[in-house]
Protein backbone atom coordinates (compact mmCIF):
# COMPACT_ATOMS: atom_id res chain seq x y z
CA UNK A 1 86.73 249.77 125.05
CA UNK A 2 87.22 248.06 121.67
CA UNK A 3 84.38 245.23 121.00
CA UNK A 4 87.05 242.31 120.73
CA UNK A 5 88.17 243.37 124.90
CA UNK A 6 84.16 243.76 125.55
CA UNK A 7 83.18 240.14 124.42
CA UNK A 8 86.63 239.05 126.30
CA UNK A 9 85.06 240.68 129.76
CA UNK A 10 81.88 239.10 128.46
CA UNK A 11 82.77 235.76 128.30
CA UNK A 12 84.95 236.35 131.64
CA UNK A 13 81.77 237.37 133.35
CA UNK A 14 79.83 234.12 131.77
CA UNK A 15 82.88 231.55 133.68
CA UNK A 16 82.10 233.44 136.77
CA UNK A 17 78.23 232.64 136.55
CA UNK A 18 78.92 229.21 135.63
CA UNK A 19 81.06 229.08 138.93
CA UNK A 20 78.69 230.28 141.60
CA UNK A 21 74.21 232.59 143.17
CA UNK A 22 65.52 247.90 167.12
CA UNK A 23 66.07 251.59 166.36
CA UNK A 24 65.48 255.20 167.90
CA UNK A 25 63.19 256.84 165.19
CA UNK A 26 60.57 256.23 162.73
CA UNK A 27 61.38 253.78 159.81
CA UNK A 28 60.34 252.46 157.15
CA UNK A 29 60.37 247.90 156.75
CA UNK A 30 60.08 245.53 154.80
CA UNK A 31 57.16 242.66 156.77
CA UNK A 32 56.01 239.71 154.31
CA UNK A 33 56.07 242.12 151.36
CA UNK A 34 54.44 245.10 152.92
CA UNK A 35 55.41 248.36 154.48
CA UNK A 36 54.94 249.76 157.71
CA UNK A 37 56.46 252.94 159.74
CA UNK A 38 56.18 251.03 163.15
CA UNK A 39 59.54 249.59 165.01
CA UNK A 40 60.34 246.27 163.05
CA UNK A 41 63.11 243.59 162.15
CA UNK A 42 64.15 242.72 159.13
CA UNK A 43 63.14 238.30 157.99
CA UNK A 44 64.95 236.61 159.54
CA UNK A 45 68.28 234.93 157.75
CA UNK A 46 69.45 233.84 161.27
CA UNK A 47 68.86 231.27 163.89
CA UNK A 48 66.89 234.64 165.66
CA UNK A 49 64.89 236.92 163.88
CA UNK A 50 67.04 239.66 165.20
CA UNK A 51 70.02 237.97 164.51
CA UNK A 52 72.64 238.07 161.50
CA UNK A 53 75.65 235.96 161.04
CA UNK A 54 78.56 238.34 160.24
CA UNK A 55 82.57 237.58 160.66
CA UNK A 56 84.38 239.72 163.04
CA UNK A 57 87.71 240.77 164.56
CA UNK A 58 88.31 241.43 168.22
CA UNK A 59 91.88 242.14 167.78
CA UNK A 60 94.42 243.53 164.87
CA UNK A 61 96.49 240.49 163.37
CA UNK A 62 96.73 238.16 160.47
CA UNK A 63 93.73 236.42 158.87
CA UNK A 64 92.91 233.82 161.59
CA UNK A 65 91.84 236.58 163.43
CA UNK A 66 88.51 236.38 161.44
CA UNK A 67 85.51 234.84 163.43
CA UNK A 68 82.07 233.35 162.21
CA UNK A 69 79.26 234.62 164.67
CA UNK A 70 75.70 233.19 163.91
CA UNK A 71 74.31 235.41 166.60
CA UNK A 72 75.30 238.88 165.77
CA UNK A 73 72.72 241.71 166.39
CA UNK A 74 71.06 243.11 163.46
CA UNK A 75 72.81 247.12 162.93
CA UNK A 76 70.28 249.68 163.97
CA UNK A 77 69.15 252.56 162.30
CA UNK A 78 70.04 255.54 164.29
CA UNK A 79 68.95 258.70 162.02
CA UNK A 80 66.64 260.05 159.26
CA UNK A 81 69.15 259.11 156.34
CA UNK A 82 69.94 255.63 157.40
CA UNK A 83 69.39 252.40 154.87
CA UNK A 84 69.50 248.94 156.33
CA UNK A 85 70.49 246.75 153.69
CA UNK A 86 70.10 242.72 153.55
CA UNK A 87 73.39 241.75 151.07
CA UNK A 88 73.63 239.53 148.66
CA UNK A 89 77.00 239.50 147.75
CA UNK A 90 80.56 241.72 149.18
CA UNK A 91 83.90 242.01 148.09
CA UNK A 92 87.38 241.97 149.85
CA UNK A 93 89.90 244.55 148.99
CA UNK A 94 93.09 245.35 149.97
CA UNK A 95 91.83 248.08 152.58
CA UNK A 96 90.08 245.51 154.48
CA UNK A 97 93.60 243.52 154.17
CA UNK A 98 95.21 246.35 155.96
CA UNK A 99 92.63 247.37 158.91
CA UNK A 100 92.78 243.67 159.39
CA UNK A 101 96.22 244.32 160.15
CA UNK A 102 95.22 247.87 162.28
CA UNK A 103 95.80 250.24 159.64
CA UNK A 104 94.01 253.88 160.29
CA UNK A 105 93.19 252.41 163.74
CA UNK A 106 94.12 255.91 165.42
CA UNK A 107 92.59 258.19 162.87
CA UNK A 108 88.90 256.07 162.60
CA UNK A 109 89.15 256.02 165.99
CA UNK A 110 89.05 259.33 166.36
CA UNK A 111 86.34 259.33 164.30
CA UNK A 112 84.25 256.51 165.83
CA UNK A 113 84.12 258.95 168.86
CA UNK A 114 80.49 259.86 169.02
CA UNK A 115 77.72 259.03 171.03
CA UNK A 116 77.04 255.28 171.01
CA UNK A 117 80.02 254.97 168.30
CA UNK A 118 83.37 255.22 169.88
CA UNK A 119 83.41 251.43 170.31
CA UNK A 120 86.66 249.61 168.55
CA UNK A 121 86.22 246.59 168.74
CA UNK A 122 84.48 243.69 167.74
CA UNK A 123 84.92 245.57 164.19
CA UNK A 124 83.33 243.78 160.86
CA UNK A 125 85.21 244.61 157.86
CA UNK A 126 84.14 244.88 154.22
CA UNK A 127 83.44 248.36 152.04
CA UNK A 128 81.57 247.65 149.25
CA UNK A 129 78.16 245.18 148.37
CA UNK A 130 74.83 244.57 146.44
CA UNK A 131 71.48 243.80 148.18
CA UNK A 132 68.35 244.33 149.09
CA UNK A 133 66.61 247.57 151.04
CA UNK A 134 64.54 245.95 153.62
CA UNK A 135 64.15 249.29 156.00
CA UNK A 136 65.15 252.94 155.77
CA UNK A 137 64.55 256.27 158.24
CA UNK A 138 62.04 258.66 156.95
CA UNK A 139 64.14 260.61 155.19
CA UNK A 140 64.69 258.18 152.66
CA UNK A 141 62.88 258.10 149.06
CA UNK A 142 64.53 254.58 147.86
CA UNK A 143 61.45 251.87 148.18
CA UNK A 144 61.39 248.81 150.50
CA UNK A 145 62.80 246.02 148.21
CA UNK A 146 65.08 247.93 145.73
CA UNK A 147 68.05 246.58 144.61
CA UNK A 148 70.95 248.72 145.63
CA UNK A 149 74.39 249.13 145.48
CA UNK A 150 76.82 250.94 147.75
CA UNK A 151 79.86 251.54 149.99
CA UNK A 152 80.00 251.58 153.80
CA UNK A 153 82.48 254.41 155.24
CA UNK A 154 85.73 253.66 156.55
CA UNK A 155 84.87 254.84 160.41
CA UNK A 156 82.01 252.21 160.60
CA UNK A 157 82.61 249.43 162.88
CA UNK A 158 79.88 247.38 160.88
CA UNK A 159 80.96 246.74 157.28
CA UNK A 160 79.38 244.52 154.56
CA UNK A 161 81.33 241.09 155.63
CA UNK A 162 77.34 240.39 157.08
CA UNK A 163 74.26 239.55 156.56
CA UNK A 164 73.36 243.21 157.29
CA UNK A 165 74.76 246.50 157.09
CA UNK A 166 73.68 250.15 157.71
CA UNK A 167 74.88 252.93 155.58
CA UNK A 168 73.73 256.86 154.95
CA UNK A 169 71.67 257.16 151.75
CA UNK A 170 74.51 258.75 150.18
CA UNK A 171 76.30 255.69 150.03
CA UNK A 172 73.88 254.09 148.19
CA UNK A 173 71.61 254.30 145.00
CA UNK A 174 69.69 251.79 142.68
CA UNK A 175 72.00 249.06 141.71
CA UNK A 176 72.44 249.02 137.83
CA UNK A 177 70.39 246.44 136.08
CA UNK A 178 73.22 245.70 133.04
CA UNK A 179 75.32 243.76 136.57
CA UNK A 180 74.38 240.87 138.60
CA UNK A 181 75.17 240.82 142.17
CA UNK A 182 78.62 239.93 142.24
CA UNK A 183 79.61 242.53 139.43
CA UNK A 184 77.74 245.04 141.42
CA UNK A 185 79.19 244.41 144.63
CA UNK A 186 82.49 245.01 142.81
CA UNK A 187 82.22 248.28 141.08
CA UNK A 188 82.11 251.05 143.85
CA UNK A 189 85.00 251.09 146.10
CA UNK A 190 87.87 250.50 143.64
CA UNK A 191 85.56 252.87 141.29
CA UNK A 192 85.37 255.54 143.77
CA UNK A 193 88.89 255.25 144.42
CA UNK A 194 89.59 256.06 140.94
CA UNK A 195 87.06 258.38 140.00
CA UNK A 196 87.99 260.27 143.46
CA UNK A 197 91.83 260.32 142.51
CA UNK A 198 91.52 261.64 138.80
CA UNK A 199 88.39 263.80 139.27
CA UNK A 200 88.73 265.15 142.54
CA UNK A 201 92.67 265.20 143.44
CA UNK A 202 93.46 265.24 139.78
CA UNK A 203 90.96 267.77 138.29
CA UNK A 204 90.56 265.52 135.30
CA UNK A 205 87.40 267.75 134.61
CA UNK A 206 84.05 268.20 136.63
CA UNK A 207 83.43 265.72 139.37
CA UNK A 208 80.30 263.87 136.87
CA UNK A 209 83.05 263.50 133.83
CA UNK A 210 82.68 264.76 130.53
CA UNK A 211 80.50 267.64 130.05
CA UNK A 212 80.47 267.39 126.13
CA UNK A 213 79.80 264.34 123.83
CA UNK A 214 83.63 264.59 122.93
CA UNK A 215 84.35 263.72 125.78
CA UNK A 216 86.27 265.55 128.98
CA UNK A 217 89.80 264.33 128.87
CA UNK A 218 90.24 264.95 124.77
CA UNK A 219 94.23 265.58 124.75
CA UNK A 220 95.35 263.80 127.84
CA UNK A 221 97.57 261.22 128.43
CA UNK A 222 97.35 259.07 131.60
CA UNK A 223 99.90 256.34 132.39
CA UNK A 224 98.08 254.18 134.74
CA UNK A 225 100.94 251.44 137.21
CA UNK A 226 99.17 248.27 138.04
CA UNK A 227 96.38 248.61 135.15
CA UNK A 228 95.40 244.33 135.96
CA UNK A 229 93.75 245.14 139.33
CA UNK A 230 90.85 246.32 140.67
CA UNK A 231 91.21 250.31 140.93
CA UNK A 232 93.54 249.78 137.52
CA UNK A 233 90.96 248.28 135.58
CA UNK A 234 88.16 250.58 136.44
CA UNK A 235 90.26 253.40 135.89
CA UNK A 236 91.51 252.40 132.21
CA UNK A 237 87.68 251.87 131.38
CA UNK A 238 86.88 255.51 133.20
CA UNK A 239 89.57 257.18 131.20
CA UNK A 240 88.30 255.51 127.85
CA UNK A 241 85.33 256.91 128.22
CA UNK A 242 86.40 260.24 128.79
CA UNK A 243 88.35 259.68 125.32
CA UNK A 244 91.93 260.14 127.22
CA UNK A 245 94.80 258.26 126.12
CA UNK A 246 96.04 255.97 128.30
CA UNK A 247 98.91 253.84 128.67
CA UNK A 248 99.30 250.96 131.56
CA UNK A 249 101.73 248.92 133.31
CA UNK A 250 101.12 245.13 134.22
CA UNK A 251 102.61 241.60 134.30
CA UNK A 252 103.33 240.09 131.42
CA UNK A 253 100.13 237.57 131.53
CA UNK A 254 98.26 240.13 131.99
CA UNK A 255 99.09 242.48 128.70
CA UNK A 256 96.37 241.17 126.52
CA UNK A 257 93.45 241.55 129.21
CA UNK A 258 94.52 245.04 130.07
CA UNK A 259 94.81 246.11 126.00
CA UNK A 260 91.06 244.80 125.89
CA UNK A 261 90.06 247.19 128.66
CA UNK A 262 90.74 250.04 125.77
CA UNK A 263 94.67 251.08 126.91
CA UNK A 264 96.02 252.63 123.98
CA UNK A 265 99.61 250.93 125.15
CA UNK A 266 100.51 248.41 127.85
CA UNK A 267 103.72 247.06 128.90
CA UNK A 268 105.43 244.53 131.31
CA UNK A 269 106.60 246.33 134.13
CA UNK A 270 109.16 243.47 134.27
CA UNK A 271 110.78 244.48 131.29
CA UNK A 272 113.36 247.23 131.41
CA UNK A 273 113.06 247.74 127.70
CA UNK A 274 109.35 248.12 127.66
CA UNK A 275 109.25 250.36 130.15
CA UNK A 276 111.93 252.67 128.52
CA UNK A 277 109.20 252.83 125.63
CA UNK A 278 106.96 255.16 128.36
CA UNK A 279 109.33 257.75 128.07
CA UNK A 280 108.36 258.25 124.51
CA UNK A 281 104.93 259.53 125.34
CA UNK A 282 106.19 261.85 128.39
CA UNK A 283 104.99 264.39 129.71
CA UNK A 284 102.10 262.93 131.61
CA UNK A 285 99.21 265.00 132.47
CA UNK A 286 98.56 262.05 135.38
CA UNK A 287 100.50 259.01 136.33
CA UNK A 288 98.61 257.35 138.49
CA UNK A 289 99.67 254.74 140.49
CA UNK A 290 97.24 251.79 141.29
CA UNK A 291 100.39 249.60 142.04
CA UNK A 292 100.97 250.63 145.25
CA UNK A 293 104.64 252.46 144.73
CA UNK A 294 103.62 255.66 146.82
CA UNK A 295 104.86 258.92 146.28
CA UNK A 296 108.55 258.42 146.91
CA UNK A 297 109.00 256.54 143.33
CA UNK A 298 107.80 258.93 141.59
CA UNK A 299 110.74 261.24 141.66
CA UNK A 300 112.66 257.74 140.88
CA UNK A 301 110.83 257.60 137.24
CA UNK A 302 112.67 258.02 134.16
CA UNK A 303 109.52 259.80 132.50
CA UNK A 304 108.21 263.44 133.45
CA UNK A 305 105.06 264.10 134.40
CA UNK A 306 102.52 266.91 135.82
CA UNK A 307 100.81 265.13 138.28
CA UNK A 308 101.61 261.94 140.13
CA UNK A 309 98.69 260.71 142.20
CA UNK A 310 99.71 257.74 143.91
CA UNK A 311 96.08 255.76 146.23
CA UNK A 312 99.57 254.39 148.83
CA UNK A 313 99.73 257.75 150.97
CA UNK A 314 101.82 257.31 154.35
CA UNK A 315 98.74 259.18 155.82
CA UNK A 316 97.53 257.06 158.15
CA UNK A 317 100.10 254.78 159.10
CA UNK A 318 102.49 257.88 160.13
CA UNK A 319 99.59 258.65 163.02
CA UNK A 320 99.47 255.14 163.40
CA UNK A 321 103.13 255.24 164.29
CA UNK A 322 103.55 258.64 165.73
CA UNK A 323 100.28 259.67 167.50
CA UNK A 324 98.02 262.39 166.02
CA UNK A 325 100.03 265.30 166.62
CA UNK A 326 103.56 264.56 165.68
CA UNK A 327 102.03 262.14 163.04
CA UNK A 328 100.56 265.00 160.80
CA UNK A 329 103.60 267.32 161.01
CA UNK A 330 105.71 263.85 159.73
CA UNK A 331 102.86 264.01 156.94
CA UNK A 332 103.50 267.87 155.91
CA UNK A 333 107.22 266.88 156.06
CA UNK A 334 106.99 263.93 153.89
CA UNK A 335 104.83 265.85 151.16
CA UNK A 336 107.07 268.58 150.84
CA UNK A 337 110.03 266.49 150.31
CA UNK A 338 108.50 264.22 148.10
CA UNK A 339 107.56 267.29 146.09
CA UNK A 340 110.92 269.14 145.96
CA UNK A 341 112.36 266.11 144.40
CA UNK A 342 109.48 265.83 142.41
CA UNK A 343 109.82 268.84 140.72
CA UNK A 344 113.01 269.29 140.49
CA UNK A 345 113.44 266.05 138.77
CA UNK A 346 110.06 265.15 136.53
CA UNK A 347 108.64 268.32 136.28
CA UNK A 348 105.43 267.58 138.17
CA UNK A 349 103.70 267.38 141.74
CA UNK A 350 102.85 264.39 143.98
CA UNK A 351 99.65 264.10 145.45
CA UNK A 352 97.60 261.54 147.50
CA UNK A 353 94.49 259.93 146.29
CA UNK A 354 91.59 258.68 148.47
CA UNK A 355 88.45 256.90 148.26
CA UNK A 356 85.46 259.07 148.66
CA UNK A 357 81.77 258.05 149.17
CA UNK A 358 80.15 260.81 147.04
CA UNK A 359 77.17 260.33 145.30
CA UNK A 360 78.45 262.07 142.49
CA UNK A 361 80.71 259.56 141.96
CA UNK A 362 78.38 256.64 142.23
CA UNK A 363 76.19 258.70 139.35
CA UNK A 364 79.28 259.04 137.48
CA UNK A 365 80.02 255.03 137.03
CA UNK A 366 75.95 254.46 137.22
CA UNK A 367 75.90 256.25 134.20
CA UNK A 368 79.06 254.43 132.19
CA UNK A 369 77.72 250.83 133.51
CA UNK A 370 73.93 251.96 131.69
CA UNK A 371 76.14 252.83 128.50
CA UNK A 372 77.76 249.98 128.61
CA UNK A 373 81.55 251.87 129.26
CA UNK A 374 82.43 249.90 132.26
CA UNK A 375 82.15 246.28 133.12
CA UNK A 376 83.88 245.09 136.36
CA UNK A 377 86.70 242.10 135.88
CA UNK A 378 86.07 239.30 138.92
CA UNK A 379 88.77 237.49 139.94
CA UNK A 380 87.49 235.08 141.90
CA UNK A 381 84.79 234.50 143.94
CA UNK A 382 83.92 232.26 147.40
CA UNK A 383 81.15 231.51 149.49
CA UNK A 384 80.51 233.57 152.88
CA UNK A 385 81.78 230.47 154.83
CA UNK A 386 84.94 230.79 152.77
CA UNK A 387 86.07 234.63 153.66
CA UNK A 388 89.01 233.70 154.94
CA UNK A 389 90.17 232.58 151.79
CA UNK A 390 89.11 235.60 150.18
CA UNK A 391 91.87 237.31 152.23
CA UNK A 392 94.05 234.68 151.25
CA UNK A 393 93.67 235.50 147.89
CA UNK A 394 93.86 238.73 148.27
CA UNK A 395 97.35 238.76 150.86
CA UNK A 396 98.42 236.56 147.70
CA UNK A 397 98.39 239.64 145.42
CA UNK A 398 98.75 239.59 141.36
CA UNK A 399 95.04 240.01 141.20
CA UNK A 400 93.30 240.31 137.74
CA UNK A 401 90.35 241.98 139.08
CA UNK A 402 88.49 242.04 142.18
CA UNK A 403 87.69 239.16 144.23
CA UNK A 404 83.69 238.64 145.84
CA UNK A 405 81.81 237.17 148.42
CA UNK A 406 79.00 235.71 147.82
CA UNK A 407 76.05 235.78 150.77
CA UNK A 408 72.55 234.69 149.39
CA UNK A 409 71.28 233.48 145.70
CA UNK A 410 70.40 236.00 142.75
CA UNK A 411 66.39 236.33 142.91
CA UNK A 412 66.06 237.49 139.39
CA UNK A 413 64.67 240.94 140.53
């Protein structure tokens, strides 16, 4: 990242400020600033002191699906490896747009089929946050009271749009001190997503980055579509540090914020001419597509390429459609076909990027945010009250970063 685009994000980050701040086994809590192993509730935020307020959805639909509860039961922890967090701030991305709408409905179903789990509905959305570690299982080193950071997994019916949420210990680790709340609660999803898609679909290099102080992606060129939002921004900053070349599509207005996140070329995606200008740097060892143009374009482009790892897989919403069965034979179908044409015409494969919750990956951007590498862009941010028009915001689209919820002040810890 050049210093002119860091003391841009910096003075970004300084507007934000201005604008805001009973279980089965054997835990560890957090009681008036002591610990204890015996059964215990977190303080109390509520109107009950094993109570949470938290917005949920008993149905799929639009956003005034969305209800406030004040009287939502605290999540339990059910197993050795279990964290209950207390957040401070959450984030709304466009995953939580689409299970809002029922997306991956059959699939995490078939997932939340377990003892005590196979429960739909009500369902409380939200993947990402920053808070405090008020009680873990036994299994857990993390102290009572640490700051953390993490992501809650897709299949949970209890996300991070709460006061409280329950996660593995894998989703979770010691929430870098260079970010405040709100830039922490905005990093690991959309960071995940990216890291997961270059290092892991991709092979970019090893799963923890560059090896080497040269850095692991010296010689490759990455065009990144949609380098303004919030997987795109993360992953320009990623590849930066990784000394990769990278070149990015984005709105006009947005050209100047994405050439401070490092891109070695960005151009309006508007503007036929620019875009002809990609074809001069072709082959690609990646495109990756943060835009949302799925796999189908990519066989459309006038550029070749090697790989073309696009985070809009029909995955999901074929089963949706089509049940489990006929569903996954539609997705080998569409995969090869997308692929033929693919090679045939650029040169290169298609593949389909996913989040992962690996704590590799939350090293992995621990370790740029401590050097200073990565520093999250916020769109906008709203009070819990005002989640609804988070989703608003977020149905709206043309984001320039990521947008977050804020749940409880900054204690200065």
């Amino acid at each position: 990242m050049t210093a002119a685009g860091f003391n841009s994000i910096l003075c970004l980050r300084q507007l934000v400020r201005l604008n805001r701040r009973q279980y089965s086994a054997p835990a560890k809590s957090v009681l008036s600033g002591s610990q204890t192993n015996d059964q215990a509730t977190p303080p109390p935020t509520s109107k009950s002191a094993d109570k949470m307020r938290g917005w949920q959805l008993h149905n799929y639909g639009d956003i005034d699906e969305l209800q406030l509860s004040e009287m939502l039961k605290i999540p339990q922890i059910r197993c050795s490896n279990e964290c209950l967090v207390r957040i401070r701030a959450t984030a709304v991305n466009p995953i939580d747009l689409a299970m809002l709408r029922g997306y991956g409905a059959t699939v995490l179903n078939k997932m939340r089929c377990q003892p005590g789990d196979g429960i739909e509905f009500p369902l409380i959305l939200g993947r990402e946050f920053c808070g405090e570690l008020v009680q873990t299982g036994m299994g857990v080193s993390l102290p009572l009271g640490s700051r953390v950071w993490g992501v809650v997994p897709l299949q949970a019916t209890i996300g991070s749009h709460a006061e409280y949420v329950a996660v593995p210990s894998y989703c979770l680790a010691p929430a870098p001190k260079e970010l405040d709340d709100y830039e922490a609660a905005s990093v690991l999803y959309a960071g995940l997503t990216a890291w997961s898609g270059l290092y892991i679909t991709g092979g970019l290099g090893g799963p923890c980055g560059a090896t080497t102080a040269s850095g692991g992606g010296a010689h490759k060129r990455v065009l990144v579509l949609g380098g303004s939002g919030g997987v795109g921004t993360l992953a320009i900053q990623i590849l930066k540090s990784q000394k990769v070349q990278v070149l990015a599509t984005c709105s006009e207005n947005a050209i100047e914020m994405v050439r401070n996140l490092g891109a070695d070329l960005v151009v309006d995606y508007n503007n036929p001419q620019a875009m002809e200008e990609l074809c001069k740097y072709a082959p690609y060892d990646i495109v990756l597509d943060c835009a949302g143009q799925g796999g189908q374009k990519a066989a459309e482009s006038k550029y070749d390429f090697r790989q073309y790892i696009t985070f809009s897989s029909p995955l999901l919403a074929n089963i949706d459609k089509q049940g489990l069965g006929v569903g996954a034979l539609k997705n080998v179908f569409d995969l090869f076909q997308t692929n033929v044409r693919s090679v045939t015409q650029r040169g290169g494969l298609v593949k389909w990027g996913f989040f992962s919750p690996a704590p590799q990956g939350i090293q992995f951007l621990q370790k740029l945010v401590e050097q200073r590498k990565l520093m999250p862009l916020i769109d906008s941010s709203y009070g819990f009250s005002e989640l609804p028009k988070a989703f608003e915001k977020m149905k709206s689209g043309h984001l320039r970063g990521k947008i977050v919820v804020k749940l409880r002040e900054e204690t200065g810890d």
